[in-house]
C-alpha atoms as a PDB file:
ATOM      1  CA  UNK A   1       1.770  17.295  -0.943  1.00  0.00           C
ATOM      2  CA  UNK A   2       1.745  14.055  -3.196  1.00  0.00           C
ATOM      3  CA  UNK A   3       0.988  10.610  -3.016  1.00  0.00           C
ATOM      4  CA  UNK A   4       3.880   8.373  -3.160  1.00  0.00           C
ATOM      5  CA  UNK A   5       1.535   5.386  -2.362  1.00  0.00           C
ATOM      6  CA  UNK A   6       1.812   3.988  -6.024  1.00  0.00           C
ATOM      7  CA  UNK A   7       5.354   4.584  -6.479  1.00  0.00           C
ATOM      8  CA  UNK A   8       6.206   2.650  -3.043  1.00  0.00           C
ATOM      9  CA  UNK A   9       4.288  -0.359  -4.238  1.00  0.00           C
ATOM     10  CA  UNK A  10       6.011  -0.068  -7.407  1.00  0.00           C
ATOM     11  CA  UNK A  11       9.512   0.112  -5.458  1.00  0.00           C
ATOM     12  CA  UNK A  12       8.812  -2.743  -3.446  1.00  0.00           C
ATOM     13  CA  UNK A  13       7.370  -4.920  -6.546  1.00  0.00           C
ATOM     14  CA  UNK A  14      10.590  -4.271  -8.526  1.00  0.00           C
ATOM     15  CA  UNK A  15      13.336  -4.064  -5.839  1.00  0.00           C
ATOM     16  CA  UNK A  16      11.971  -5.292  -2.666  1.00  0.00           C
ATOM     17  CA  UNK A  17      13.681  -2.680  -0.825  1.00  0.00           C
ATOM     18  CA  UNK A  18      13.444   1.515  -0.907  1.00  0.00           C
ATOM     19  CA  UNK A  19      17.557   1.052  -0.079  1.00  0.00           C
ATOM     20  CA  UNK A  20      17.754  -0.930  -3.686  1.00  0.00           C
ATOM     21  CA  UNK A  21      16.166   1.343  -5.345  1.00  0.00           C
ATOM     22  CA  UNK A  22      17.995   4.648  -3.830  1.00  0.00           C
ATOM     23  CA  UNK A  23      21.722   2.826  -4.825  1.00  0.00           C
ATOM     24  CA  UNK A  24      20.219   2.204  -8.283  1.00  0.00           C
ATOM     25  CA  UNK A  25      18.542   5.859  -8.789  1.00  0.00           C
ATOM     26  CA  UNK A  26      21.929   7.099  -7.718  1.00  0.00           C
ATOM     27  CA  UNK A  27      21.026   8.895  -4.393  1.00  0.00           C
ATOM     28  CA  UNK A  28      21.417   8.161  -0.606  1.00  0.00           C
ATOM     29  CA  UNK A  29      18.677   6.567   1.215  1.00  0.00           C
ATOM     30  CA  UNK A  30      17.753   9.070   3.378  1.00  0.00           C
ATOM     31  CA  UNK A  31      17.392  11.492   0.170  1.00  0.00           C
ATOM     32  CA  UNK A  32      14.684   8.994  -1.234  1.00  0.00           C
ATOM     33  CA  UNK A  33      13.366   8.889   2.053  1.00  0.00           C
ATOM     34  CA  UNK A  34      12.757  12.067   1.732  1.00  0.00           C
ATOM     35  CA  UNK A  35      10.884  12.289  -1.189  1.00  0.00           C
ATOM     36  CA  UNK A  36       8.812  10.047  -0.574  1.00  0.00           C
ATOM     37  CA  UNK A  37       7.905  12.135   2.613  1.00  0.00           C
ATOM     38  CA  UNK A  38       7.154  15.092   0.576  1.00  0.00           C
ATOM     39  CA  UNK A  39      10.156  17.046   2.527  1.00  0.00           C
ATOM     40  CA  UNK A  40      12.070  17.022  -0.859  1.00  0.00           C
ATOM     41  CA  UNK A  41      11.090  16.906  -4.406  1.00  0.00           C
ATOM     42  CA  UNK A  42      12.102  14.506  -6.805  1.00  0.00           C
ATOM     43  CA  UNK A  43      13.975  16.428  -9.832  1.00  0.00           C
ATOM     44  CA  UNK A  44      13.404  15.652 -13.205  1.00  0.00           C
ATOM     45  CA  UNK A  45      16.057  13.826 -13.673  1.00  0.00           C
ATOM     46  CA  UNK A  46      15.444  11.446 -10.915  1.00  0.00           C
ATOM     47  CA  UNK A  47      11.824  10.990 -12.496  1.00  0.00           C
ATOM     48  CA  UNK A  48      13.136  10.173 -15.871  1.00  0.00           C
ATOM     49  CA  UNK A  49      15.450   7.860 -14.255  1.00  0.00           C
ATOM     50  CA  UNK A  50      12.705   6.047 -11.810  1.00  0.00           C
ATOM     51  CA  UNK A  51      10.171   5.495 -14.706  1.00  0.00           C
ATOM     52  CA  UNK A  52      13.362   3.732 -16.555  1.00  0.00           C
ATOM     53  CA  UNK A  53      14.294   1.718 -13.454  1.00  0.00           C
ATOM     54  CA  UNK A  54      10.518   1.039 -12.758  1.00  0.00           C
ATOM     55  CA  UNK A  55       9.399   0.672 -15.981  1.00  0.00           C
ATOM     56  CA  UNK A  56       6.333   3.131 -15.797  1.00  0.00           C
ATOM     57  CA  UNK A  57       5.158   4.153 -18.997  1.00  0.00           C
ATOM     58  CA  UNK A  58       5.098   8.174 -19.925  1.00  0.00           C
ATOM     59  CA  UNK A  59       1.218   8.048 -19.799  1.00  0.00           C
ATOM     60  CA  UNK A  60       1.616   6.729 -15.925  1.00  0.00           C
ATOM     61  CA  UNK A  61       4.062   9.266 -14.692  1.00  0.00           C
ATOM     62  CA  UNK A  62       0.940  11.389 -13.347  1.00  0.00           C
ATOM     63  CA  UNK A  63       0.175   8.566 -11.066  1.00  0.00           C
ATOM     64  CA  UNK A  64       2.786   7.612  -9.542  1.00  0.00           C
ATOM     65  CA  UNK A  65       4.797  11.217  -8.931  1.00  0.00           C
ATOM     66  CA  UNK A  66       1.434  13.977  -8.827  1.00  0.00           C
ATOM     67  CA  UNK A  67      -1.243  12.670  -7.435  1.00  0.00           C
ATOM     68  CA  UNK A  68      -1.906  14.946  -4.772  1.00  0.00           C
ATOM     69  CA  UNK A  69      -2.999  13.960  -0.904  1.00  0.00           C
ATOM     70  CA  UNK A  70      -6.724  13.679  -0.200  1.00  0.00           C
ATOM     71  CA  UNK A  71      -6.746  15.858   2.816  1.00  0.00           C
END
């Protein structure tokens, strides 16, 4: 399971709300909800497309999408 710690901050900093974001990645609410609950995983092209919308750097995508749980 990952993370998604970083990339809800990130969310929130740039578009106050996970709704925002989900209209301007191109997928339903619920579907981002459930990626960020580790019940779905984020393709690549929804990476590529967050990092463009969020503005995360190549050399940060490891941070924000696979940083695994500390169990």
């Amino acid at each position: 399971m990952y993370d998604y710690r970083k990339l809800r901050g990130r969310i929130k900093e740039c578009y106050d709300t996970q709704n925002a974001f989900a209209a301007a990645l191109g997928i339903s609410r619920s579907a981002l909800s459930q990626r960020l609950l580790n019940k779905a995983a984020f393709s690549q092209r929804e990476i590529i497309k967050a990092c463009d919308l969020l503005h995360i750097e190549d050399s940060d995508i490891r941070a924000y999408f696979f940083t695994l749980m500390v169990q």
